[in-house]
Protein backbone atom coordinates (compact mmCIF):
# COMPACT_ATOMS: atom_id res chain seq x y z
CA UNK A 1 -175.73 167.69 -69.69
CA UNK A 2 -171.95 166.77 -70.50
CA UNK A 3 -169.46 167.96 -68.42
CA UNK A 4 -167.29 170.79 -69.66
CA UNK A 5 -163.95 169.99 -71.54
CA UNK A 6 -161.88 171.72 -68.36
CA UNK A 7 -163.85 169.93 -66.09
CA UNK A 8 -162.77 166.29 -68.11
CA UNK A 9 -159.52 166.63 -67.73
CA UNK A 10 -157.72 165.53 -64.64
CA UNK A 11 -155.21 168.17 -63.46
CA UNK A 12 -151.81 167.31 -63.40
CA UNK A 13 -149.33 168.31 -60.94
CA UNK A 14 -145.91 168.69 -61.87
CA UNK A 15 -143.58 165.95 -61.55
CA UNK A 16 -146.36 163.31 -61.32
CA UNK A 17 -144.92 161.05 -63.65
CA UNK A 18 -141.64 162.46 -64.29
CA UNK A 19 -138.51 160.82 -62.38
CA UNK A 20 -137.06 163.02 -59.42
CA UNK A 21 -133.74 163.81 -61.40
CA UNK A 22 -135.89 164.64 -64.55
CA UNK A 23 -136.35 168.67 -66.06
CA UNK A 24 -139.58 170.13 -66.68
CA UNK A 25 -140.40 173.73 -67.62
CA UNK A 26 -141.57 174.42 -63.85
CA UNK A 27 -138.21 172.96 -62.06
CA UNK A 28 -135.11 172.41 -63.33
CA UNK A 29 -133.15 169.41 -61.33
CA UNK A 30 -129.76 170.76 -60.57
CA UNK A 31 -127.56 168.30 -59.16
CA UNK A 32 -125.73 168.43 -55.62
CA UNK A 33 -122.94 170.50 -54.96
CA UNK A 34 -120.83 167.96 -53.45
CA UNK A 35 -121.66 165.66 -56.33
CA UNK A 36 -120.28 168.86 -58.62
CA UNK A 37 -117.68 169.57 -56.63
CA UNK A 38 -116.24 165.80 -56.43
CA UNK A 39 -116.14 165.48 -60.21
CA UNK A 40 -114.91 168.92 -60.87
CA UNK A 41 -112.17 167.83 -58.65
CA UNK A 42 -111.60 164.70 -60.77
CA UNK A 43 -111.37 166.38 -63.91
CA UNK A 44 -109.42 168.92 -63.05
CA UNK A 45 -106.98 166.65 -61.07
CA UNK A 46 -106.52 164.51 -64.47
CA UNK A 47 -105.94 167.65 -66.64
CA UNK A 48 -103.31 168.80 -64.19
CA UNK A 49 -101.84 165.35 -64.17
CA UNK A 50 -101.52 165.05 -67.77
CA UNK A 51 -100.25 168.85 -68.14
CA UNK A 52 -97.23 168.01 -65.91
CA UNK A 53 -96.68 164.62 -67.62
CA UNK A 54 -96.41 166.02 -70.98
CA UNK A 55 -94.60 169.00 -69.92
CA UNK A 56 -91.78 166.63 -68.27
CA UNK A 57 -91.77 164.28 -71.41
CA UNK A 58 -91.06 166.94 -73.82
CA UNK A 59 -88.43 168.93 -70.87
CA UNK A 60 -90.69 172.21 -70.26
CA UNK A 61 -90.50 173.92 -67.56
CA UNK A 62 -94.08 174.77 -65.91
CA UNK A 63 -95.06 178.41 -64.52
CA UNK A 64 -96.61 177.20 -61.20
CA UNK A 65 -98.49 180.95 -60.70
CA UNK A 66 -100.26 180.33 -64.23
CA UNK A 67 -101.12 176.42 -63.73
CA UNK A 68 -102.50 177.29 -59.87
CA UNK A 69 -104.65 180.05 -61.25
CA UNK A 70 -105.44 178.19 -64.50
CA UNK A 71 -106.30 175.31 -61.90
CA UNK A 72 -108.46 177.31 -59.75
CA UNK A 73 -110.57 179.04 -62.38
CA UNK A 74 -111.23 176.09 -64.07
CA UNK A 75 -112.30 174.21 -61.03
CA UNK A 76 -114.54 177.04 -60.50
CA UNK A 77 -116.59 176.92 -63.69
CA UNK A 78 -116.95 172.93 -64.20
CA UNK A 79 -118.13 173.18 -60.21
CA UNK A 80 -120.52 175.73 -61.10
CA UNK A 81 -121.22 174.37 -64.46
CA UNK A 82 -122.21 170.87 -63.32
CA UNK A 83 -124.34 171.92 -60.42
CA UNK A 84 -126.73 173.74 -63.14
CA UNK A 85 -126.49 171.11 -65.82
CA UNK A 86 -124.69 173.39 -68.23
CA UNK A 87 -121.70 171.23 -68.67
C-alpha cells in the first residue's frame, strides 16, 4: 500500500529555509528600534540641515516653534515607519 499524499510530504516549519531578516506570511521581521531610531535621526538631522542652509542662502527667516514641531513629528513617523518596514 502507498503511503498517503499528506503523509509524503515532509512538513515544513516556518523559517526553515528563509534568512532570519526575511518576511513570510506567519512573521513579519521588523527591524530594531535602535536601528530605526538611529537612521530616523540621520534623516531627519540632514533635512533640518539643509532647511536652515537654504533658508540662510536665500535670507529667510525660520519659525523655530514650526521647524521643532515639524522636526519632532517627522522623527516620529520615519522611527515608527522603519521599525515596521513601511518606509
Amino acid at each position: 500500500m502507498a503511503p498517503s499524499a499528506s503523509k509524503a510530504k515532509k512538513s515544513k516549519r516556518t523559517g526553515d529555509s528563509e534568512s532570519p531578516g526575511s518576511k513570510n506570511s506567519d512573521n513579519t521581521a521588523n527591524r530594531p528600534w535602535a536601528k530605526s531610531i538611529f537612521w530616523s535621526a540621520v534623516t531627519m538631522a540632514v533635512v533640518l540641515f539643509a532647511a536652515v542652509a537654504v533658508n540662510v542662502l536665500i535670507g529667510r527667516v525660520i519659525h523655530w516653534e514650526i521647524v521643532t514641531g515639524l522636526g519632532i513629528l517627522g522623527f516620529l513617523f520615519l522611527s515608527v515607519g522603519r521599525r515596521y518596514r513601511t518606509i
